[in-house]
C-alpha atoms as a PDB file:
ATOM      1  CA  UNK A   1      75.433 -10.896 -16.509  1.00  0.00           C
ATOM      2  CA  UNK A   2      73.448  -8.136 -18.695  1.00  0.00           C
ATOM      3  CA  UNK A   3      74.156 -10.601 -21.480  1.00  0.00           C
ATOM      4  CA  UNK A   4      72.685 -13.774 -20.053  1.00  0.00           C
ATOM      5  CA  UNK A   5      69.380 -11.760 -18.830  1.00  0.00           C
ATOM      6  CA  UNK A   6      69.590 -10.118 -22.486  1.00  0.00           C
ATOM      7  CA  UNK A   7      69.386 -13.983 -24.109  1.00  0.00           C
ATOM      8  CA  UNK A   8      66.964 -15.058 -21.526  1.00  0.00           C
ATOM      9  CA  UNK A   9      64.545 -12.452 -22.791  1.00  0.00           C
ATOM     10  CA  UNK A  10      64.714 -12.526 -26.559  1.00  0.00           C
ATOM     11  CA  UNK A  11      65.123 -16.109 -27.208  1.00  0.00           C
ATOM     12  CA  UNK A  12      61.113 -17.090 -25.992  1.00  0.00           C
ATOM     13  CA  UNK A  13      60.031 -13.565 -27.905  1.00  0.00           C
ATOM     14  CA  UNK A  14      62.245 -14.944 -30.913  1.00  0.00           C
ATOM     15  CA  UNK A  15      60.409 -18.166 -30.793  1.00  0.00           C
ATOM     16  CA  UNK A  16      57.127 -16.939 -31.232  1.00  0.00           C
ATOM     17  CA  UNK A  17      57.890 -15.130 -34.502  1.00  0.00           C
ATOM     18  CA  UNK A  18      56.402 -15.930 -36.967  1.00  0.00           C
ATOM     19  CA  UNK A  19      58.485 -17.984 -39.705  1.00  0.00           C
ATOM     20  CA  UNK A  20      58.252 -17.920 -43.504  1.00  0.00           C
ATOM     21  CA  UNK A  21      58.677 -20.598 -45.403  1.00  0.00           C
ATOM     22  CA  UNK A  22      60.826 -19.231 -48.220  1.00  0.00           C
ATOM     23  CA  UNK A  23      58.695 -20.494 -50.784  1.00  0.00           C
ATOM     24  CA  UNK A  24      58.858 -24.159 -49.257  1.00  0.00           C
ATOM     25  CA  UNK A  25      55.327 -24.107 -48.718  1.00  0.00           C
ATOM     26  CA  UNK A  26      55.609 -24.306 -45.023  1.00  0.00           C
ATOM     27  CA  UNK A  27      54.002 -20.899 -44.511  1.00  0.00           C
ATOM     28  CA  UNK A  28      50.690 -19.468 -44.812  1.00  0.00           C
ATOM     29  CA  UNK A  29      48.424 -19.829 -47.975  1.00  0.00           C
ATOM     30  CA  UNK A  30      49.071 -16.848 -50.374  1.00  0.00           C
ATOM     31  CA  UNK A  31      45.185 -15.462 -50.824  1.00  0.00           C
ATOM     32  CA  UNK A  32      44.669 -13.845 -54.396  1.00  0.00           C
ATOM     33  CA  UNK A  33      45.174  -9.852 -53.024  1.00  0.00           C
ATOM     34  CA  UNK A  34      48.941 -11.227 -52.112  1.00  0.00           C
ATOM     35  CA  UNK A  35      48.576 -10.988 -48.317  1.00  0.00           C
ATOM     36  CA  UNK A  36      49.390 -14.112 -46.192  1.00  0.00           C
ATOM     37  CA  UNK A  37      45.826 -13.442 -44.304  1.00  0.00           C
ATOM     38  CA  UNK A  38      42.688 -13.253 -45.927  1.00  0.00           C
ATOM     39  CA  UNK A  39      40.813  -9.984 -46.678  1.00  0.00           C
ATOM     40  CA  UNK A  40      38.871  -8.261 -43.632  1.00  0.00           C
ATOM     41  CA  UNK A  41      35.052  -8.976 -43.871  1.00  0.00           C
ATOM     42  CA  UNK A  42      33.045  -6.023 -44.336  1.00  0.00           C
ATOM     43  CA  UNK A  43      32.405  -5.249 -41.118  1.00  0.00           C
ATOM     44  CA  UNK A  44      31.092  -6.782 -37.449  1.00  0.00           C
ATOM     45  CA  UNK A  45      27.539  -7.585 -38.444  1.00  0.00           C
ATOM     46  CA  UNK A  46      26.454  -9.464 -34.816  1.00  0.00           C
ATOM     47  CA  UNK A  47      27.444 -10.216 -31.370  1.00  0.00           C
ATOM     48  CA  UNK A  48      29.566 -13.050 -32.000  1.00  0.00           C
ATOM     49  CA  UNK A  49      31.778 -11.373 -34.792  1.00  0.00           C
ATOM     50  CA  UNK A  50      32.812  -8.595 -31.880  1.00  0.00           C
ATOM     51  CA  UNK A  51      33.508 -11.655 -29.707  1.00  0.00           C
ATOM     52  CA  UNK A  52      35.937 -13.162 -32.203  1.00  0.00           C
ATOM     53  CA  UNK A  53      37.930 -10.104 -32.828  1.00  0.00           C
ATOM     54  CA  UNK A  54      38.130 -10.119 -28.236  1.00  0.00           C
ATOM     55  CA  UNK A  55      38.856 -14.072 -28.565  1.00  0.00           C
ATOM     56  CA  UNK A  56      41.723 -13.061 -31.166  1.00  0.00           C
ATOM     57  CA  UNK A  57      43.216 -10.186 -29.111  1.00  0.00           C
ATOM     58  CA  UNK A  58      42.576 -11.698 -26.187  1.00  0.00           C
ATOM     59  CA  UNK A  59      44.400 -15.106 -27.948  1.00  0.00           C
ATOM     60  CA  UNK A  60      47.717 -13.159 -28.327  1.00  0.00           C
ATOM     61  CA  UNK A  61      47.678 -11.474 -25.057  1.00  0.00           C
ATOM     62  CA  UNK A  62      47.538 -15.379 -23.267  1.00  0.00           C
ATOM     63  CA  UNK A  63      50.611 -16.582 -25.255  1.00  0.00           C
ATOM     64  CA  UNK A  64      52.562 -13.449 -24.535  1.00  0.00           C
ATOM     65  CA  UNK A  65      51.427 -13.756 -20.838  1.00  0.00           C
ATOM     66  CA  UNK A  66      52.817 -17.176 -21.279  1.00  0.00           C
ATOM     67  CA  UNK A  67      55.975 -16.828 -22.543  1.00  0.00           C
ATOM     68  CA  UNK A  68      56.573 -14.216 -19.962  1.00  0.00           C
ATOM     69  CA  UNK A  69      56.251 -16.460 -17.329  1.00  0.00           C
ATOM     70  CA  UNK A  70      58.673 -18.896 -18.664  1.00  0.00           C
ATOM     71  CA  UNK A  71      60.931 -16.171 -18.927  1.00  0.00           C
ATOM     72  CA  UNK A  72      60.376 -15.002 -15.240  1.00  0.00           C
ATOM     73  CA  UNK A  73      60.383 -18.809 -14.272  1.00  0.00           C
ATOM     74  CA  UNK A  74      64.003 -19.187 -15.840  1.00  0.00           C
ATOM     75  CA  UNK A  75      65.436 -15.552 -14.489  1.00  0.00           C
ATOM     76  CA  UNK A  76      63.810 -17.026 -10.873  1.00  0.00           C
ATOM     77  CA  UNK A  77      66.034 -20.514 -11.054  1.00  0.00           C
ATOM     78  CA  UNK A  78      68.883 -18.716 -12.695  1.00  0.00           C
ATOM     79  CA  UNK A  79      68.232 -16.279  -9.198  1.00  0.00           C
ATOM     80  CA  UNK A  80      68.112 -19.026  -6.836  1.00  0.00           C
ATOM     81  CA  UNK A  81      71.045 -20.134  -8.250  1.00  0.00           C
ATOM     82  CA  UNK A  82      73.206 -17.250  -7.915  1.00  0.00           C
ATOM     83  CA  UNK A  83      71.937 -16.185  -4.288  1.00  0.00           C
ATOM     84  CA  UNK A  84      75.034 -18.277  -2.392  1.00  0.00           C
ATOM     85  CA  UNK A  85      72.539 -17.619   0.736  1.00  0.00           C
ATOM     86  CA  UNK A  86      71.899 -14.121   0.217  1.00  0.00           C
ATOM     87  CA  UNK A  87      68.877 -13.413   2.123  1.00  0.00           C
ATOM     88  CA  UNK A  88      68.441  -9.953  -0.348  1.00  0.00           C
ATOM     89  CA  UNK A  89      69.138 -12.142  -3.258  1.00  0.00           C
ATOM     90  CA  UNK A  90      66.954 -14.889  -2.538  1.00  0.00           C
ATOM     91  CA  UNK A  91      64.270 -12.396  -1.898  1.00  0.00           C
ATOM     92  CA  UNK A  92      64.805 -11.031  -5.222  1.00  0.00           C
ATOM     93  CA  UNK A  93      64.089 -14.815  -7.115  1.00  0.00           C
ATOM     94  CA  UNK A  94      60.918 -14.640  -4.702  1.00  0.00           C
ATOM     95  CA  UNK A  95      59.276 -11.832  -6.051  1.00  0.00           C
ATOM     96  CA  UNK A  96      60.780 -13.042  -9.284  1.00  0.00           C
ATOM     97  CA  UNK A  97      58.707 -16.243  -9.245  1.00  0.00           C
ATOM     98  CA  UNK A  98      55.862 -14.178  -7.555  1.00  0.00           C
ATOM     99  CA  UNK A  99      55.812 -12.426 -10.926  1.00  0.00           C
ATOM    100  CA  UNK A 100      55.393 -15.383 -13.387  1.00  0.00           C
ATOM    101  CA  UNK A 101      52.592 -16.895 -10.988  1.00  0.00           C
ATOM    102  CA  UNK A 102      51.012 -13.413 -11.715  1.00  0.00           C
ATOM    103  CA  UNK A 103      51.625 -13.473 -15.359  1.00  0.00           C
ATOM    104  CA  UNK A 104      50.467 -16.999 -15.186  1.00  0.00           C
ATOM    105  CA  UNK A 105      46.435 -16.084 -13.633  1.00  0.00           C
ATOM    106  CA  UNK A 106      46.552 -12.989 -15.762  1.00  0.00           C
ATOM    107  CA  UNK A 107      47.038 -14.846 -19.073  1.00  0.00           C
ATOM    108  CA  UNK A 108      44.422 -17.730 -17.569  1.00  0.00           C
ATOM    109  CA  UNK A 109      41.956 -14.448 -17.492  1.00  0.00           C
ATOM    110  CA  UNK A 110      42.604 -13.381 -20.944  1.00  0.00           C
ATOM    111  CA  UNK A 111      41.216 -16.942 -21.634  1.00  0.00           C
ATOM    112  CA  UNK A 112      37.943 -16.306 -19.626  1.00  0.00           C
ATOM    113  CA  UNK A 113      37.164 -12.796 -20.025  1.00  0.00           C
ATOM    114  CA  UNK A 114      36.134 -13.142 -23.853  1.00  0.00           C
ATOM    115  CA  UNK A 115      33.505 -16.026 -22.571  1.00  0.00           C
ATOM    116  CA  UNK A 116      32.391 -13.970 -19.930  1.00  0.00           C
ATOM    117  CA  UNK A 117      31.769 -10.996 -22.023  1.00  0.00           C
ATOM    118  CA  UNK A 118      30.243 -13.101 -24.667  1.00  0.00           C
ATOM    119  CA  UNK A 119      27.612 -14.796 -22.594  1.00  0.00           C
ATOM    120  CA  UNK A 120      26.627 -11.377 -21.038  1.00  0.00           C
ATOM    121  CA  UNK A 121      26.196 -10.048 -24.658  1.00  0.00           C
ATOM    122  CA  UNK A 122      24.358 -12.947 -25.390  1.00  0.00           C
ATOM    123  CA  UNK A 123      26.746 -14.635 -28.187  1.00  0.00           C
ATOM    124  CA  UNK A 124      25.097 -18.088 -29.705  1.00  0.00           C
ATOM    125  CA  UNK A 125      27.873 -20.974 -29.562  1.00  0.00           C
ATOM    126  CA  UNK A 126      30.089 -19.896 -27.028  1.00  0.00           C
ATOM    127  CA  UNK A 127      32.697 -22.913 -25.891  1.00  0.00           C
ATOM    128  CA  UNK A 128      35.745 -21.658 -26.186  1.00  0.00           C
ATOM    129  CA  UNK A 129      38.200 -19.062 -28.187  1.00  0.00           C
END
């Protein structure tokens, strides 16, 4: 059992890695300091370059949020299943799938809170992250 819960929750995390292209060309453009990203700028010089760093963090946290609640989505069925009418077990895939409806509003607010924070601020061009 520890084993199937211990593949449900690395094979989404595994997914998202990110994957080299061995020198296929399939990964990211090699910028002239040898990083795969380019160089920081100087520094935040308005507003909007604060927002994009929030956008960016705020990018990562949604997909993780995501992936979670696949993961809590697939423990839930994999729950349900098991349960043989167990009331304690079935209550157990409830708050199971209670959790990846959570994870699921959570990661839709790490979509709107950079927006929000940006129009307060007053950032120009604001549509989307």
């Amino acid at each position: 059992m520890k084993k199937i819960y211990s593949f449900l929750i690395t094979s989404p995390v595994l997914a998202f890695l990110p994957q080299t292209g061995g020198g296929s060309g399939a990964g990211p453009a090699q910028q002239p300091n040898g990083a795969g990203t380019p160089p920081p700028s100087a520094g935040i010089s308005s507003v909007q370059g604060v927002l994009n760093y929030i956008c960016l963090a705020f990018d990562y946290a949604f997909w993780f949020l995501i992936a979670l609640a696949v993961l809590f989505g697939i423990i839930a069925a994999f729950r349900y299943l098991n349960a043989g009418g167990n009331p304690e077990s079935v209550k157990t895939a409830n708050n199971t799938l209670l959790y990846a409806a959570i994870a699921v509003a959570v990661a839709l607010l790490a979509r709107a809170i950079p927006l929000i924070v940006g129009s307060f601020f007053g950032a120009s061009g604001l549509q989307s992250c």
